[in-house]
C-alpha atoms as a PDB file:
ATOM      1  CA  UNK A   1     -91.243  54.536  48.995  1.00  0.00           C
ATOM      2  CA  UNK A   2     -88.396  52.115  49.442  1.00  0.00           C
ATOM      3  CA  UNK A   3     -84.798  53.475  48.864  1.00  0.00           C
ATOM      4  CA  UNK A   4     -81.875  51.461  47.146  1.00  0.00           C
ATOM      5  CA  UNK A   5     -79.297  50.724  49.635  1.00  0.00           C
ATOM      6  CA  UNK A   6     -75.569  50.038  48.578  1.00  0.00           C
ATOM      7  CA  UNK A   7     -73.417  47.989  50.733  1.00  0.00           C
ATOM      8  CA  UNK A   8     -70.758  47.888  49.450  1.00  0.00           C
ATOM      9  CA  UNK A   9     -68.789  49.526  46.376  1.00  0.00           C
ATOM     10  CA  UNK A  10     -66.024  48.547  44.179  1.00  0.00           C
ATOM     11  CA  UNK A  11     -64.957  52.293  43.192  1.00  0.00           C
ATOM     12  CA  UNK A  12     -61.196  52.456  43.843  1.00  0.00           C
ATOM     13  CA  UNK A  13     -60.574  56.074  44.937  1.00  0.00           C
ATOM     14  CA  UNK A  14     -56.578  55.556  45.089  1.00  0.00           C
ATOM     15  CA  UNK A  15     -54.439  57.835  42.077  1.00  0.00           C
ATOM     16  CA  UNK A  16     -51.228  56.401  41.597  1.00  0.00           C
ATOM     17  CA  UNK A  17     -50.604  59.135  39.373  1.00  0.00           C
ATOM     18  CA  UNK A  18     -50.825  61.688  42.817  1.00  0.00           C
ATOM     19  CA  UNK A  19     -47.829  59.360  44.159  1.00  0.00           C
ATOM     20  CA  UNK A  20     -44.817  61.731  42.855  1.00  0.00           C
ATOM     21  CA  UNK A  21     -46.096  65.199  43.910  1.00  0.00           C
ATOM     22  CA  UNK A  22     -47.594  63.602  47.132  1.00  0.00           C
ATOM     23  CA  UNK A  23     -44.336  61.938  47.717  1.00  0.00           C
ATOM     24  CA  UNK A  24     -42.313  65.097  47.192  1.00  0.00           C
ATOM     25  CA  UNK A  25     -44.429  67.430  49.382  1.00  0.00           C
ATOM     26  CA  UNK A  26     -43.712  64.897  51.870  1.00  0.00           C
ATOM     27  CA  UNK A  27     -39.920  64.764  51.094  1.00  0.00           C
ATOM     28  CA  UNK A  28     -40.158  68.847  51.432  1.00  0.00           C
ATOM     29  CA  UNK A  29     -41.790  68.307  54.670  1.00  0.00           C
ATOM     30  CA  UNK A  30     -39.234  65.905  55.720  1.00  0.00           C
ATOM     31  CA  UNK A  31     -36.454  68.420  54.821  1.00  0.00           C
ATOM     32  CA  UNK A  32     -38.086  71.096  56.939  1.00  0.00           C
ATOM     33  CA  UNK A  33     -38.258  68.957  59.891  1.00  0.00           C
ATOM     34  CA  UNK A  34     -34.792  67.731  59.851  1.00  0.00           C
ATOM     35  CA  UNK A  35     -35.669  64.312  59.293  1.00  0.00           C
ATOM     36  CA  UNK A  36     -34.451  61.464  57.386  1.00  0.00           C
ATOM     37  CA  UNK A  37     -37.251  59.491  56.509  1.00  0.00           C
ATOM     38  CA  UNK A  38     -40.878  58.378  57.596  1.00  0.00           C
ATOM     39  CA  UNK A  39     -42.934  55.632  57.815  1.00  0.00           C
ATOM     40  CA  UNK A  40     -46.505  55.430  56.305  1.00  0.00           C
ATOM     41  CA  UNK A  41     -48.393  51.987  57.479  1.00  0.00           C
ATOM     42  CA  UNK A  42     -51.722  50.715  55.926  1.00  0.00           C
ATOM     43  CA  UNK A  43     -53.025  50.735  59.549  1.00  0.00           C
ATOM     44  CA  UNK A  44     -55.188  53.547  60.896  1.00  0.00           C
ATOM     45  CA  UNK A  45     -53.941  55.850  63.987  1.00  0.00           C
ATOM     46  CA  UNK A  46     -55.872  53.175  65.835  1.00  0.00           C
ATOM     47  CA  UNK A  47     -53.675  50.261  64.177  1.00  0.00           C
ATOM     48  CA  UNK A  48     -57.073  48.847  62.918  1.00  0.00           C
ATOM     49  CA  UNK A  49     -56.993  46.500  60.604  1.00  0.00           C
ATOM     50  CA  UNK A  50     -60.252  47.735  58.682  1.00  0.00           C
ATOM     51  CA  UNK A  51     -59.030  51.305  57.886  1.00  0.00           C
ATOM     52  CA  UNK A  52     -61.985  54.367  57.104  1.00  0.00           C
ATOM     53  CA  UNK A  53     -61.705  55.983  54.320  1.00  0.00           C
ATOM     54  CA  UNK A  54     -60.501  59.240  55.818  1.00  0.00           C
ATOM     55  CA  UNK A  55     -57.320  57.232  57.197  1.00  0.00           C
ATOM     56  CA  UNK A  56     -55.994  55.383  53.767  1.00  0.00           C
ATOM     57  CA  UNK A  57     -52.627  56.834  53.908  1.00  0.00           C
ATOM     58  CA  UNK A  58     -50.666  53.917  52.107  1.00  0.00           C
ATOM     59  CA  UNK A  59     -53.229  54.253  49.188  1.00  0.00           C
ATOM     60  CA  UNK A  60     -53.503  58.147  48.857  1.00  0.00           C
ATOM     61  CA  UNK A  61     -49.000  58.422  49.169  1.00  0.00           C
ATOM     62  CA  UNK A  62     -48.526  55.067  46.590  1.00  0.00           C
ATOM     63  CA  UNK A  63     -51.967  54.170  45.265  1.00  0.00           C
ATOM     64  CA  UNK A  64     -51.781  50.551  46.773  1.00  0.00           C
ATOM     65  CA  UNK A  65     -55.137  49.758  47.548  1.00  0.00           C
ATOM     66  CA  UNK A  66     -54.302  45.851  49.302  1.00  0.00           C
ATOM     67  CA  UNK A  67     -54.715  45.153  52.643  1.00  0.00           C
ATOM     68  CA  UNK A  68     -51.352  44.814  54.074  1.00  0.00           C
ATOM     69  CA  UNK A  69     -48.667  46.800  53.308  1.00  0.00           C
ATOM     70  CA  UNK A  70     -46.071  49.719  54.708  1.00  0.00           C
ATOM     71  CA  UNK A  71     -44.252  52.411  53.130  1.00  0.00           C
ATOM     72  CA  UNK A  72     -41.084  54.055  53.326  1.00  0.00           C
ATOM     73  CA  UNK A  73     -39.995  57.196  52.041  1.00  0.00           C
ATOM     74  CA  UNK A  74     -36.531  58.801  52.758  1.00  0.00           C
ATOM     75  CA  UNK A  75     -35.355  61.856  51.365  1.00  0.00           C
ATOM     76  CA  UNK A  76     -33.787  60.242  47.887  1.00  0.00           C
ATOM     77  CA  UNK A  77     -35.420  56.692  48.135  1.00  0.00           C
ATOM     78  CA  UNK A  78     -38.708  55.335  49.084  1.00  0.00           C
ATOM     79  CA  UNK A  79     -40.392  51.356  49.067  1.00  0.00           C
ATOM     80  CA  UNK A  80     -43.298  50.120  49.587  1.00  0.00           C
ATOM     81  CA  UNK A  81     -43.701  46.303  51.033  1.00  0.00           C
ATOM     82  CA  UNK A  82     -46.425  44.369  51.139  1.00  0.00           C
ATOM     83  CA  UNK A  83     -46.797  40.504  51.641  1.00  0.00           C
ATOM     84  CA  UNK A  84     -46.807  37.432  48.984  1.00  0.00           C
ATOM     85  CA  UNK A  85     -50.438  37.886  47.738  1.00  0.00           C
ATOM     86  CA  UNK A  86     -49.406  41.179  46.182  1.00  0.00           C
ATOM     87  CA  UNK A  87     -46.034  39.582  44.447  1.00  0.00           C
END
């Protein structure tokens, strides 16, 4: 019996209705550590360019699902920059 394989899928997993609370347990993290502000890249730990699931940290903070981008969050502000294809 032959089995269906899928290569590839076009199911975006990203919320960007998670964003606030995500972005203020961060900013309550941030607090606790004394910092200032923190820096969430579209790279993986690895700086790979083609990030696993398990490592999407731009998408699962801002729900930006393109392939280059960078986030900022500070304790009363936070951005999110990506590159022209996105404007």
């Amino acid at each position: 019996m032959l089995q269906e394989t899928k290569f590839q899928s076009f199911t975006v997993a990203a919320d960007p209705r998670q964003g606030p609370p995500r972005l203020a347990a961060l900013r309550a993290r941030l607090r606790a550590q004394g910092l200032d502000g923190f820096i969430i890249p579209r790279a993986d730990e690895f700086q790979g360019e083609y990030v696993p699931a398990r490592s999407e940290r731009l998408s699962w903070l801002t729900g930006f699902t393109g392939s280059a981008g960078a986030c900022v969050a500070m304790l009363d502000r936070a951005a999110v920059f990506v590159d022209g294809r996105y404007t």
